[in-house]
PDB file of N, CA and C in Angstrom:
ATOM      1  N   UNK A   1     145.239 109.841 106.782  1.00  0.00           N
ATOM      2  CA  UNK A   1     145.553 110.797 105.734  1.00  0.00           C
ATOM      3  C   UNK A   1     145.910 112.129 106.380  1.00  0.00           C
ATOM      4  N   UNK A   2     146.734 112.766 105.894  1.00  0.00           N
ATOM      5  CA  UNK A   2     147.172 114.047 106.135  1.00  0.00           C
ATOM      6  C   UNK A   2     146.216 114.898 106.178  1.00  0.00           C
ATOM      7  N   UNK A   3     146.349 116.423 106.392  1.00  0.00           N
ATOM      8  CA  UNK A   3     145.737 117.469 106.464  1.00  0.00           C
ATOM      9  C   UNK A   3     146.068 117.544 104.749  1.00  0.00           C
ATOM     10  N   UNK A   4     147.049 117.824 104.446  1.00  0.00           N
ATOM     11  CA  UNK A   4     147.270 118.218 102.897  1.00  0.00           C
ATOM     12  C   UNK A   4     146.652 117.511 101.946  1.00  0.00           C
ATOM     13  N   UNK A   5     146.682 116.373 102.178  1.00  0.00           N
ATOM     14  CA  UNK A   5     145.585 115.204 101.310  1.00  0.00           C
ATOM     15  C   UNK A   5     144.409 115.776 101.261  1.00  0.00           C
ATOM     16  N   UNK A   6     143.647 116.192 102.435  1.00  0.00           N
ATOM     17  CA  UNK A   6     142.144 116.582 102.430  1.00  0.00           C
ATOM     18  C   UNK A   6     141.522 117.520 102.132  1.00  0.00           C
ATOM     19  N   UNK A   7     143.162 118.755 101.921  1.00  0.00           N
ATOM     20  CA  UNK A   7     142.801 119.945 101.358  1.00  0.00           C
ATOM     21  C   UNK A   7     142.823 119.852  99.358  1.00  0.00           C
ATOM     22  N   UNK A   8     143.854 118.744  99.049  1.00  0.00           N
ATOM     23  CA  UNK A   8     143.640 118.487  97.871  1.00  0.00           C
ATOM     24  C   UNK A   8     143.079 117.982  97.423  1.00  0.00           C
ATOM     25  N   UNK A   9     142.366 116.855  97.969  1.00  0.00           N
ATOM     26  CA  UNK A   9     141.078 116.838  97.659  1.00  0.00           C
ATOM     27  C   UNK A   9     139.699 117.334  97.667  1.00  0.00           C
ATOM     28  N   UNK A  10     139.888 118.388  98.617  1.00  0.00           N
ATOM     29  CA  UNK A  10     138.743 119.770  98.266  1.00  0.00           C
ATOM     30  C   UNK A  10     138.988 120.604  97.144  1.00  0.00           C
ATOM     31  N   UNK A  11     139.685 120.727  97.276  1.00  0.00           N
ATOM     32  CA  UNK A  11     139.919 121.532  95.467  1.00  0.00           C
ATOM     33  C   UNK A  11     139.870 120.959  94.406  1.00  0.00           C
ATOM     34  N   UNK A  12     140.287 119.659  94.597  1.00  0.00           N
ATOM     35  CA  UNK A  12     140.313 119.223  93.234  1.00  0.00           C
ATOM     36  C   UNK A  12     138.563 118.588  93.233  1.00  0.00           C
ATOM     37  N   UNK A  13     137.642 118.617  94.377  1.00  0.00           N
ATOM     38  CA  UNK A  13     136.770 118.331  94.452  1.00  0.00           C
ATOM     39  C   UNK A  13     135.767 119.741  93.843  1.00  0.00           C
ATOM     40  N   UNK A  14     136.251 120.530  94.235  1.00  0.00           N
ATOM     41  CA  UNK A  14     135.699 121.804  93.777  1.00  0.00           C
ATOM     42  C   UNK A  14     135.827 122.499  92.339  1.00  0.00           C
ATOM     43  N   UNK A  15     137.038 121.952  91.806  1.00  0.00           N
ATOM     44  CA  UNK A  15     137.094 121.807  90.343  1.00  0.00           C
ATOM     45  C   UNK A  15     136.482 121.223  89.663  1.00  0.00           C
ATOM     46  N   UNK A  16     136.168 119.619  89.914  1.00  0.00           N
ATOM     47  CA  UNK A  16     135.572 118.972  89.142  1.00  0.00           C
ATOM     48  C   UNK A  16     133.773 119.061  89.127  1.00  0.00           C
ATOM     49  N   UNK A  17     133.238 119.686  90.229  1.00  0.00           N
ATOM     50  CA  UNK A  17     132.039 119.989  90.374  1.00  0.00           C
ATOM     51  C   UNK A  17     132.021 121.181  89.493  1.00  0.00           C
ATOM     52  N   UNK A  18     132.457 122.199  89.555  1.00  0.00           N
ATOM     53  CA  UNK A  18     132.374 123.445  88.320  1.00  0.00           C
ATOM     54  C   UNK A  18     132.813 123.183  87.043  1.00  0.00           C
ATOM     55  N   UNK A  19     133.452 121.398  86.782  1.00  0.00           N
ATOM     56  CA  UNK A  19     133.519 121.690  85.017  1.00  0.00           C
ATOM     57  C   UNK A  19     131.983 120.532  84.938  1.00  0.00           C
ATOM     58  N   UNK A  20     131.448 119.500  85.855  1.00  0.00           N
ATOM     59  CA  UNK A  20     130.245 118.975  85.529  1.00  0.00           C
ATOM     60  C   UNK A  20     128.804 120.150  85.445  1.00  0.00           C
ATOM     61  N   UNK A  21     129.327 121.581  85.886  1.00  0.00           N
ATOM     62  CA  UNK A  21     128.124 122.161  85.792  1.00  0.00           C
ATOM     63  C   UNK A  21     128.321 122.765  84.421  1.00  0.00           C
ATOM     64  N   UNK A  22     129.279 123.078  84.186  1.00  0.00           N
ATOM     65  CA  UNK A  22     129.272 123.732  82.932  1.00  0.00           C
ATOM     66  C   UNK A  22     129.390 122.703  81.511  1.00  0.00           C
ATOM     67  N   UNK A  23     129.661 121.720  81.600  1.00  0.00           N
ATOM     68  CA  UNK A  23     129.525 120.648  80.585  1.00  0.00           C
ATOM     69  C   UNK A  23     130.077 121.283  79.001  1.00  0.00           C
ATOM     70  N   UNK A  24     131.405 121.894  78.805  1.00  0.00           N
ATOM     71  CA  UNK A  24     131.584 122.744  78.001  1.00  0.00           C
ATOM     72  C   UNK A  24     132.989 121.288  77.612  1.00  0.00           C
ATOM     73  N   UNK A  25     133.565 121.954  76.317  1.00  0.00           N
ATOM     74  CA  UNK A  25     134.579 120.349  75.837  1.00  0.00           C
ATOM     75  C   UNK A  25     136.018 121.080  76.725  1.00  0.00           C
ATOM     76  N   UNK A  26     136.172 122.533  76.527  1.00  0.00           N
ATOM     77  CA  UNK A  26     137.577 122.415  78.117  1.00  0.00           C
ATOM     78  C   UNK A  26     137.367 121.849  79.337  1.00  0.00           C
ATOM     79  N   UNK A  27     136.042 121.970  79.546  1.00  0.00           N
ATOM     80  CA  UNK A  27     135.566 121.637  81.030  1.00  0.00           C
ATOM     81  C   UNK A  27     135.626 119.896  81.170  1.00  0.00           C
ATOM     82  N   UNK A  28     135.304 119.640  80.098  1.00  0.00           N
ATOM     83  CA  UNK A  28     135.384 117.930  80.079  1.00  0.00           C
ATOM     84  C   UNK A  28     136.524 117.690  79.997  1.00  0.00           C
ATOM     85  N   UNK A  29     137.703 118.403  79.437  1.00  0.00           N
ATOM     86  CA  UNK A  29     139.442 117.825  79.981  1.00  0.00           C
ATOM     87  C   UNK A  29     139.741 118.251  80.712  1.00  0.00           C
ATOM     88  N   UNK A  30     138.990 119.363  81.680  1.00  0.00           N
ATOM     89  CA  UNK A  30     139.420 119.609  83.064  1.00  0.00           C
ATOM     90  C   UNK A  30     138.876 118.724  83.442  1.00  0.00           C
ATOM     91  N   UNK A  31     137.684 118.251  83.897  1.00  0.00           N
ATOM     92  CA  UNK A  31     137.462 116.953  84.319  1.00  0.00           C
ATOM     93  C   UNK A  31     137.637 116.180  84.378  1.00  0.00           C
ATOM     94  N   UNK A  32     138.773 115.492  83.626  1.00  0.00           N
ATOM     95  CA  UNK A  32     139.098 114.106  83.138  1.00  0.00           C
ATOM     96  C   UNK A  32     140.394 114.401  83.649  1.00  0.00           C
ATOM     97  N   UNK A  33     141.420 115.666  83.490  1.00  0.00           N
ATOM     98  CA  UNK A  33     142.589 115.663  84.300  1.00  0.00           C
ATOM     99  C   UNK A  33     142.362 115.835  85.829  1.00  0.00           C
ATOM    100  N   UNK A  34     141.009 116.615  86.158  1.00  0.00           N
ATOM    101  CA  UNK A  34     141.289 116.596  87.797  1.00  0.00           C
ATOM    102  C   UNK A  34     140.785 115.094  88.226  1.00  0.00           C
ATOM    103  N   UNK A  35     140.108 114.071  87.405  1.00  0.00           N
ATOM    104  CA  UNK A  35     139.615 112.402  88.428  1.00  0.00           C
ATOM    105  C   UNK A  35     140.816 111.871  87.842  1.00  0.00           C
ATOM    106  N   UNK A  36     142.223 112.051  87.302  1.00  0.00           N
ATOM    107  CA  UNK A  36     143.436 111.591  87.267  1.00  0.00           C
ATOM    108  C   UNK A  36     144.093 111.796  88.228  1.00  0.00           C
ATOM    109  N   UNK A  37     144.189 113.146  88.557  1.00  0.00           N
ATOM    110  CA  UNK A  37     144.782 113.778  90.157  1.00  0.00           C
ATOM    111  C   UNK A  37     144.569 112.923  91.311  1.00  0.00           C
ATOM    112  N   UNK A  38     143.385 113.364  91.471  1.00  0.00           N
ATOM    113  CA  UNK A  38     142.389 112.390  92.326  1.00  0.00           C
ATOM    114  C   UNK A  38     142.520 111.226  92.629  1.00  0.00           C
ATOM    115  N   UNK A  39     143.111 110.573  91.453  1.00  0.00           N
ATOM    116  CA  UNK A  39     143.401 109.069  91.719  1.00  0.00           C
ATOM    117  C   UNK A  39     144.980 109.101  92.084  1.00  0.00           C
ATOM    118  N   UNK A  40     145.665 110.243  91.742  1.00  0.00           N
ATOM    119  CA  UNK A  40     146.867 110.010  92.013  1.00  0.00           C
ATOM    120  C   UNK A  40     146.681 110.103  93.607  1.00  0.00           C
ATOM    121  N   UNK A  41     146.244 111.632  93.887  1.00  0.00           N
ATOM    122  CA  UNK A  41     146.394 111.800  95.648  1.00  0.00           C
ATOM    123  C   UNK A  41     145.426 110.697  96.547  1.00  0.00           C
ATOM    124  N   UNK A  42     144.672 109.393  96.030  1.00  0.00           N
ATOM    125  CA  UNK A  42     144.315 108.759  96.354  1.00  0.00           C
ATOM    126  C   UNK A  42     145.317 107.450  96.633  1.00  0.00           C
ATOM    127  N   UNK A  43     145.837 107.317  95.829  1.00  0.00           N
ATOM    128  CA  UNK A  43     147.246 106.581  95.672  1.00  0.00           C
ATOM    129  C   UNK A  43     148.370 106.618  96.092  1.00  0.00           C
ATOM    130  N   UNK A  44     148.355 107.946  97.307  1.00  0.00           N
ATOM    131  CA  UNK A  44     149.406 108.442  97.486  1.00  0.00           C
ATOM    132  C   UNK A  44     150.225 107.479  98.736  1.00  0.00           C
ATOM    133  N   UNK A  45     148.860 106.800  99.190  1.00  0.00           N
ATOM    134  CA  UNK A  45     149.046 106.641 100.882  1.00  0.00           C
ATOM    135  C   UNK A  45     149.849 105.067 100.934  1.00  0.00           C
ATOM    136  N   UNK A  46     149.759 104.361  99.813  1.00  0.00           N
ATOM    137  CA  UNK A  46     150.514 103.324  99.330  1.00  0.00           C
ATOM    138  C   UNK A  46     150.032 102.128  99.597  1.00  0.00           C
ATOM    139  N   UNK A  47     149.971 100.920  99.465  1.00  0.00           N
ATOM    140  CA  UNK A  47     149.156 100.188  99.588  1.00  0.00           C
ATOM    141  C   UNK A  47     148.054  99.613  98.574  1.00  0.00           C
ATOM    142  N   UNK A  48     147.177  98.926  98.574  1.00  0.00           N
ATOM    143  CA  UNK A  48     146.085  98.968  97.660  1.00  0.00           C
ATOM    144  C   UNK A  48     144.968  99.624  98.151  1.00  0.00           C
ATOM    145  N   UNK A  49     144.860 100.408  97.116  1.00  0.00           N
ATOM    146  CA  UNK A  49     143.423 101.375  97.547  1.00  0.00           C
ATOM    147  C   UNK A  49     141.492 100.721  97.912  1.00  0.00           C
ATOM    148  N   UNK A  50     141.405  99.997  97.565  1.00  0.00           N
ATOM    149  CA  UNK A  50     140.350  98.772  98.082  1.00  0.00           C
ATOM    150  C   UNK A  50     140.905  97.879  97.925  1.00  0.00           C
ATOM    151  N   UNK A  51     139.790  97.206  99.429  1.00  0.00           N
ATOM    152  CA  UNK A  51     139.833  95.517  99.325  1.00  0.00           C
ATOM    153  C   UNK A  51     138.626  95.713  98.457  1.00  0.00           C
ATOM    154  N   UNK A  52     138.369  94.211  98.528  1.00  0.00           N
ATOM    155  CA  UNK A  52     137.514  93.488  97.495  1.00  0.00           C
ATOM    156  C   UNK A  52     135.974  93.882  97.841  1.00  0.00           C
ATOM    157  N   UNK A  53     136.119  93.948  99.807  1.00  0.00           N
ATOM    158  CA  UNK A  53     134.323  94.440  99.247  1.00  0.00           C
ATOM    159  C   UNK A  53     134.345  96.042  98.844  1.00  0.00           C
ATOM    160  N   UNK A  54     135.072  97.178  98.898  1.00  0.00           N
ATOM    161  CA  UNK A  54     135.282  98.039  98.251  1.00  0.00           C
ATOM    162  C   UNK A  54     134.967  98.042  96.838  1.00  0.00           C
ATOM    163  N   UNK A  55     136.106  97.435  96.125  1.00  0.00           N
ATOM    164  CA  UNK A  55     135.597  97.340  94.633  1.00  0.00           C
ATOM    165  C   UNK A  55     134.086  96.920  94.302  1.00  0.00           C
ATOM    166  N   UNK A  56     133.763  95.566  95.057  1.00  0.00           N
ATOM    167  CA  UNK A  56     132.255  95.219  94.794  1.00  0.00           C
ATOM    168  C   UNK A  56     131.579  96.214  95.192  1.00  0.00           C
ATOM    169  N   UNK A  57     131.456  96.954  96.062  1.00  0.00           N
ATOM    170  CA  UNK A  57     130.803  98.241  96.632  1.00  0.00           C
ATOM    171  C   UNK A  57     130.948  99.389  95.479  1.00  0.00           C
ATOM    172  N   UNK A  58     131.869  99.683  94.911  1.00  0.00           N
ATOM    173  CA  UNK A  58     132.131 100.580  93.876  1.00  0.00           C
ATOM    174  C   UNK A  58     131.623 100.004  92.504  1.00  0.00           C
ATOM    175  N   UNK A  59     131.661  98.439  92.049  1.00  0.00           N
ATOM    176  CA  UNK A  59     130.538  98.333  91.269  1.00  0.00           C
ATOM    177  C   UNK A  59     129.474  98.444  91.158  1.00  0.00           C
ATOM    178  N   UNK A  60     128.799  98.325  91.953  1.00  0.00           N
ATOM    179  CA  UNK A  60     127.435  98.303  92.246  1.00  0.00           C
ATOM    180  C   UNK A  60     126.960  99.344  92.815  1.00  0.00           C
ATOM    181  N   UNK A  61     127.152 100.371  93.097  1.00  0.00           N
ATOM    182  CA  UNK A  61     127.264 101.755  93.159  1.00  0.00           C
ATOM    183  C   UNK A  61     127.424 102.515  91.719  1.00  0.00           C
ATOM    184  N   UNK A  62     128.199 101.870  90.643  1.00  0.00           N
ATOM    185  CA  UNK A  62     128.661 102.605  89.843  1.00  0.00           C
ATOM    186  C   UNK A  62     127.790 101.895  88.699  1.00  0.00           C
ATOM    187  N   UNK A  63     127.054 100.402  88.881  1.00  0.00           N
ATOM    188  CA  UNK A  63     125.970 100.153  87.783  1.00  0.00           C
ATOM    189  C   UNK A  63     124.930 100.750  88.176  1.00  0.00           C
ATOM    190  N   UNK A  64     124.498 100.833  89.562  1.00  0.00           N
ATOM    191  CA  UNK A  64     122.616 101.951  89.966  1.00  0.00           C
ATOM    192  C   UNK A  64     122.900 102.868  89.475  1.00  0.00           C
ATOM    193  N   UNK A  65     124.587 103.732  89.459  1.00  0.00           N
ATOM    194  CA  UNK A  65     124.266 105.210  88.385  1.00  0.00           C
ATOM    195  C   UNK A  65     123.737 105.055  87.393  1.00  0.00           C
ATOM    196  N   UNK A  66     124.549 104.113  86.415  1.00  0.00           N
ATOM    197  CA  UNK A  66     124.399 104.178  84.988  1.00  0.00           C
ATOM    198  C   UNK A  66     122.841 103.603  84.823  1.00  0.00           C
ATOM    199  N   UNK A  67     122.325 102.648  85.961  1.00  0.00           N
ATOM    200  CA  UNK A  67     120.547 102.478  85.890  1.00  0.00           C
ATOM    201  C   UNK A  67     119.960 103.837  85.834  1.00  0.00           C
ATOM    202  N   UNK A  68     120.079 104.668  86.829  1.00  0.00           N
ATOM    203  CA  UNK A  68     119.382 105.762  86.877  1.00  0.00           C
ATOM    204  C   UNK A  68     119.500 106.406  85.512  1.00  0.00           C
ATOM    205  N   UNK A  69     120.773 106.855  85.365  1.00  0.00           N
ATOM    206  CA  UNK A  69     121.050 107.276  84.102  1.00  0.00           C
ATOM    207  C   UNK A  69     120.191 107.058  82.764  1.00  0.00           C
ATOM    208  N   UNK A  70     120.377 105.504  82.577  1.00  0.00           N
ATOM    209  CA  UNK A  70     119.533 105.250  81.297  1.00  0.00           C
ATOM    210  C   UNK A  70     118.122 105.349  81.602  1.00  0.00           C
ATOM    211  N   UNK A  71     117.659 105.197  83.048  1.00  0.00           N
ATOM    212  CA  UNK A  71     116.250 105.439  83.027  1.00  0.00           C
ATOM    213  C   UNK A  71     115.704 106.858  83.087  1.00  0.00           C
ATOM    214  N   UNK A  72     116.566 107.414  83.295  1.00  0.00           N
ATOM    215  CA  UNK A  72     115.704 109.073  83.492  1.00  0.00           C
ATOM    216  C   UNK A  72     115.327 109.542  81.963  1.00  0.00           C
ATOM    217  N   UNK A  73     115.987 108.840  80.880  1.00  0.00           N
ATOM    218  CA  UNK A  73     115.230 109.222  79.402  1.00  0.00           C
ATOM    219  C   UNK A  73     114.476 108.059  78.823  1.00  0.00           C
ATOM    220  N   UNK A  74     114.333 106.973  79.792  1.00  0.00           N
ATOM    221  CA  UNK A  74     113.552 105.965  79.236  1.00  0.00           C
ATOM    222  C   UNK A  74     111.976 105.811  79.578  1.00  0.00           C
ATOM    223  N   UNK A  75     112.239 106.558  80.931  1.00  0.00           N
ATOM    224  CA  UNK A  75     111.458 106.979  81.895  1.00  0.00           C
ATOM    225  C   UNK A  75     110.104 107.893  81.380  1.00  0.00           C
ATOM    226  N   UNK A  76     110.958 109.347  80.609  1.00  0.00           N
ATOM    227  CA  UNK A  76     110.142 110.419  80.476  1.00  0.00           C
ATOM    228  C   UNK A  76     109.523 109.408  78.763  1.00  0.00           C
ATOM    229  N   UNK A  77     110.526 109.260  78.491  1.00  0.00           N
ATOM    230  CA  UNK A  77     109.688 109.348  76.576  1.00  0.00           C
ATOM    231  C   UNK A  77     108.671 107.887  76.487  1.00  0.00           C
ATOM    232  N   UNK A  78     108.938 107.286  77.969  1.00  0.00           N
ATOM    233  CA  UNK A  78     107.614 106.014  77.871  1.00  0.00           C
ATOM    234  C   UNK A  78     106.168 106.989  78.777  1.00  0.00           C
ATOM    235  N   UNK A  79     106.503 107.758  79.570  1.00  0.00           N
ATOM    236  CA  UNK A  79     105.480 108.259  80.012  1.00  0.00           C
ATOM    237  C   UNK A  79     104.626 108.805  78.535  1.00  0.00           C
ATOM    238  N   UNK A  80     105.546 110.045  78.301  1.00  0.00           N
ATOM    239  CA  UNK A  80     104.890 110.146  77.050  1.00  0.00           C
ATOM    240  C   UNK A  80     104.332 109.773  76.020  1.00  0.00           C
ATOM    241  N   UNK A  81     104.713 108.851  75.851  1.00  0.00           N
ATOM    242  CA  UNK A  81     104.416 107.712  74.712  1.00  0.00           C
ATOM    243  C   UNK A  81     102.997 107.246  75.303  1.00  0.00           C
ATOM    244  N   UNK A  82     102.797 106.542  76.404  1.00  0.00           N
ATOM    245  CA  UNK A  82     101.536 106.226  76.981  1.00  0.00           C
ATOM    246  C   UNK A  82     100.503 107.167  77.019  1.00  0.00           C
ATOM    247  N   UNK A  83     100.628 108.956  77.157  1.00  0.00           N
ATOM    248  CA  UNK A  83     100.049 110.112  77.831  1.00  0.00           C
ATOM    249  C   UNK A  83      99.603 110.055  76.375  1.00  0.00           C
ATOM    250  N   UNK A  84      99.949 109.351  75.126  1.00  0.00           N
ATOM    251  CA  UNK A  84      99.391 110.002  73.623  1.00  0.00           C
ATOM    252  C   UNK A  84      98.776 108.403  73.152  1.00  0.00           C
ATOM    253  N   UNK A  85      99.258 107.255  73.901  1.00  0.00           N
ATOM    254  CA  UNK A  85      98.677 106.248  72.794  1.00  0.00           C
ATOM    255  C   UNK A  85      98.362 105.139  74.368  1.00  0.00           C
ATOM    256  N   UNK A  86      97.554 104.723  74.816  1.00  0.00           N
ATOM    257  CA  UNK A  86      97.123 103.864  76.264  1.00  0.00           C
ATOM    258  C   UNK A  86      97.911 102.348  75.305  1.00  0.00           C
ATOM    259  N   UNK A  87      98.092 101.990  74.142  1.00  0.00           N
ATOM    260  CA  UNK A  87      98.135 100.863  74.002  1.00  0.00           C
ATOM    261  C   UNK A  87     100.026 100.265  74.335  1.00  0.00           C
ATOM    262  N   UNK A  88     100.503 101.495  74.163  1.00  0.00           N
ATOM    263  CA  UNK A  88     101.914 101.718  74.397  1.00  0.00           C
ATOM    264  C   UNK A  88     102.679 101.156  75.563  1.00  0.00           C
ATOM    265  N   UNK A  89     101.508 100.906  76.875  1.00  0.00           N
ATOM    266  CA  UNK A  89     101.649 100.852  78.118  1.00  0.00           C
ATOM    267  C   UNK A  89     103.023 100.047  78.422  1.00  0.00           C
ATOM    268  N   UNK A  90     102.848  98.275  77.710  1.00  0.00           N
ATOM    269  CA  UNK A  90     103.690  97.529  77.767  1.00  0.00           C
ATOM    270  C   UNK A  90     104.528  97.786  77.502  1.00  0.00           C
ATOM    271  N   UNK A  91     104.719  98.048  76.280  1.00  0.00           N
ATOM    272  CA  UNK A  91     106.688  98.305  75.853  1.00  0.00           C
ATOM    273  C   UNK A  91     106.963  99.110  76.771  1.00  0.00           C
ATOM    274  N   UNK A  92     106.394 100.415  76.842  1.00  0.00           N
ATOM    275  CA  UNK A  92     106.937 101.409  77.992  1.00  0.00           C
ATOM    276  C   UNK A  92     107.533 100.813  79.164  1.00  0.00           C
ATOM    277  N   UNK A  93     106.376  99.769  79.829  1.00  0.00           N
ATOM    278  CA  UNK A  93     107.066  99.018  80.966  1.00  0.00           C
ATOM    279  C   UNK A  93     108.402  98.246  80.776  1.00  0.00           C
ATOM    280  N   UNK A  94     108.319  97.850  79.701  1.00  0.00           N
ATOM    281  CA  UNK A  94     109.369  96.406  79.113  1.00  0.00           C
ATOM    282  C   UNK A  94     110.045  97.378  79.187  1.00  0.00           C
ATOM    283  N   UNK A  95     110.551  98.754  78.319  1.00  0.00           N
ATOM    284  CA  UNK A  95     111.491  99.511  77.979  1.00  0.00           C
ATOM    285  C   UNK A  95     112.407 100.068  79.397  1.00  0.00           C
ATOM    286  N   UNK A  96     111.209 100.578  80.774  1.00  0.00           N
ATOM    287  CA  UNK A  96     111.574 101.134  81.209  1.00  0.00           C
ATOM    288  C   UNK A  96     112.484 100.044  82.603  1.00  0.00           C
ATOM    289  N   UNK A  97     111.911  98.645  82.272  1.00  0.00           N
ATOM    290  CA  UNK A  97     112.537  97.898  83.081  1.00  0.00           C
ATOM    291  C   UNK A  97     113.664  97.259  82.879  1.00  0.00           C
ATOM    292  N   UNK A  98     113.976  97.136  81.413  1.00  0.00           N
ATOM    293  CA  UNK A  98     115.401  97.124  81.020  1.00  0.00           C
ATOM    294  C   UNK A  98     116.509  97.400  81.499  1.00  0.00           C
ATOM    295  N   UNK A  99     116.938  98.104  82.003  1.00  0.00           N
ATOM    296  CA  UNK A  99     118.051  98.947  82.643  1.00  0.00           C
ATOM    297  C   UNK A  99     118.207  98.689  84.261  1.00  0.00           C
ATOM    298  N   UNK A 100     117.177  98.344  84.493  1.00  0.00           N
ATOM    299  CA  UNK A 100     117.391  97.729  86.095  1.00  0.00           C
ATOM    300  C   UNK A 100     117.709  95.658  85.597  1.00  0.00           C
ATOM    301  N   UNK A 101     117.951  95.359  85.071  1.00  0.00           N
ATOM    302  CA  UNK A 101     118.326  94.159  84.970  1.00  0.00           C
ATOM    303  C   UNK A 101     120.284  94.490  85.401  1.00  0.00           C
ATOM    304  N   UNK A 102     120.872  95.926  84.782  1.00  0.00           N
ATOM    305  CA  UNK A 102     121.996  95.744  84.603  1.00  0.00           C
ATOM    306  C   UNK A 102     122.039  95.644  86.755  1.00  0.00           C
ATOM    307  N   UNK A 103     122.057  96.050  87.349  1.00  0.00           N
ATOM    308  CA  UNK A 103     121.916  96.572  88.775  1.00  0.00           C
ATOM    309  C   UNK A 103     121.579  94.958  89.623  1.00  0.00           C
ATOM    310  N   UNK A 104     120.446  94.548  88.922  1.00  0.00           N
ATOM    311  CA  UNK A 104     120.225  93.145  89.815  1.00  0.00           C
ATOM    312  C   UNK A 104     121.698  92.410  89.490  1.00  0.00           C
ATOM    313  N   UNK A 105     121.963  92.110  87.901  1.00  0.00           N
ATOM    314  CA  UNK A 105     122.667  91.121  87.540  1.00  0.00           C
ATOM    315  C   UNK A 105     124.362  91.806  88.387  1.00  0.00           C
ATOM    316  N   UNK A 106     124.504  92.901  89.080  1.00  0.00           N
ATOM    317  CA  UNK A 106     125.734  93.473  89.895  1.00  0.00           C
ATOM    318  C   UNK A 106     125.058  92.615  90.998  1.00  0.00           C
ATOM    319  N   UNK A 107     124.321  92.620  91.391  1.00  0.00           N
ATOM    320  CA  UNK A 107     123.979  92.381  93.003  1.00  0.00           C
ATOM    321  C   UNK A 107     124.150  90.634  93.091  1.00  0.00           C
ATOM    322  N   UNK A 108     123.500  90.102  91.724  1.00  0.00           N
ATOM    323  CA  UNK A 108     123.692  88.419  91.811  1.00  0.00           C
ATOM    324  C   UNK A 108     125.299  88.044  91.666  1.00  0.00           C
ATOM    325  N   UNK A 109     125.843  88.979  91.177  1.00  0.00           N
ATOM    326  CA  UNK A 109     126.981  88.822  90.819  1.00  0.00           C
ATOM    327  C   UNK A 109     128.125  88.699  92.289  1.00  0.00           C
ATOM    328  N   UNK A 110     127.338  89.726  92.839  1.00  0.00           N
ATOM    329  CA  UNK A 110     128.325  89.854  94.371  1.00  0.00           C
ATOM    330  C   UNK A 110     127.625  88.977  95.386  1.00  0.00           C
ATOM    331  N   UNK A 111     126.956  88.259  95.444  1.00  0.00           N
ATOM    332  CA  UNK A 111     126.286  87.259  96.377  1.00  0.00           C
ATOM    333  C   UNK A 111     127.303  86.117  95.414  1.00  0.00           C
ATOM    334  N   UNK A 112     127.573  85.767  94.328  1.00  0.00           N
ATOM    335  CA  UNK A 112     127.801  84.844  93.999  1.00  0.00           C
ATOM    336  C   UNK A 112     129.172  84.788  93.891  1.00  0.00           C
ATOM    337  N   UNK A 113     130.170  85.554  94.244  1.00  0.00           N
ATOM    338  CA  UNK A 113     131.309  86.257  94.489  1.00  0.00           C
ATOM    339  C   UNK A 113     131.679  85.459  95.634  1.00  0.00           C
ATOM    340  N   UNK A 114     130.824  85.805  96.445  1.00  0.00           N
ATOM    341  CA  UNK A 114     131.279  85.950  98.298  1.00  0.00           C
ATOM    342  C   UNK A 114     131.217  84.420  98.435  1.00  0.00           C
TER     343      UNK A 114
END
């Protein structure tokens, strides 16, 4: 990759980090036009942009977010739930283990891939 590639992707890297801090609805179509960019100057170099363990690597990377994600509020409101009622314990667990099923079933998925 070029020098110019790496500088456009610092900026446009630096854009999109200042509209996720501000979480405002311009900032979310700046965001959504600069990971378009992004994919363009990613695209630029011609070719296909991943092989296959790439993509599998980018799934499964991109289901542990969305695990974390759903667990960081499944997380707090089962703690809580337990901190006011001890009988709660289970569902809390059941609830909070939910969301890591999506993450294994990526990982069985790419063993069963290969």
């Amino acid at each position: 990759m070029s020098i110019d590639v790496f500088e456009n992707l610092y900026e446009l890297d630096r854009v999109y980090n200042t509209c996720t801090e501000t979480k405002s609805a311009s900032s979310i179509t700046t965001m959504m036009d600069t990971t378009i960019q992004m994919a363009e100057v990613a695209l630029q170099q011609g070719g296909p942009a991943l092989n296959n363990q790439g993509a599998a690597a980018i799934a499964v990377g991109l289901g542990a977010l969305a695990t974390g994600y759903a667990q960081r509020g499944i997380g707090s409101a089962a703690v809580g739930a337990v901190a006011e009622d001890d009988d709660m314990f289970v569902p809390a667990l059941i609830f909070t283990a939910l969301p890591e099923t999506l993450i294994i079933i990526a990982f069985v998925t790419i063993f069963i891939a290969n």
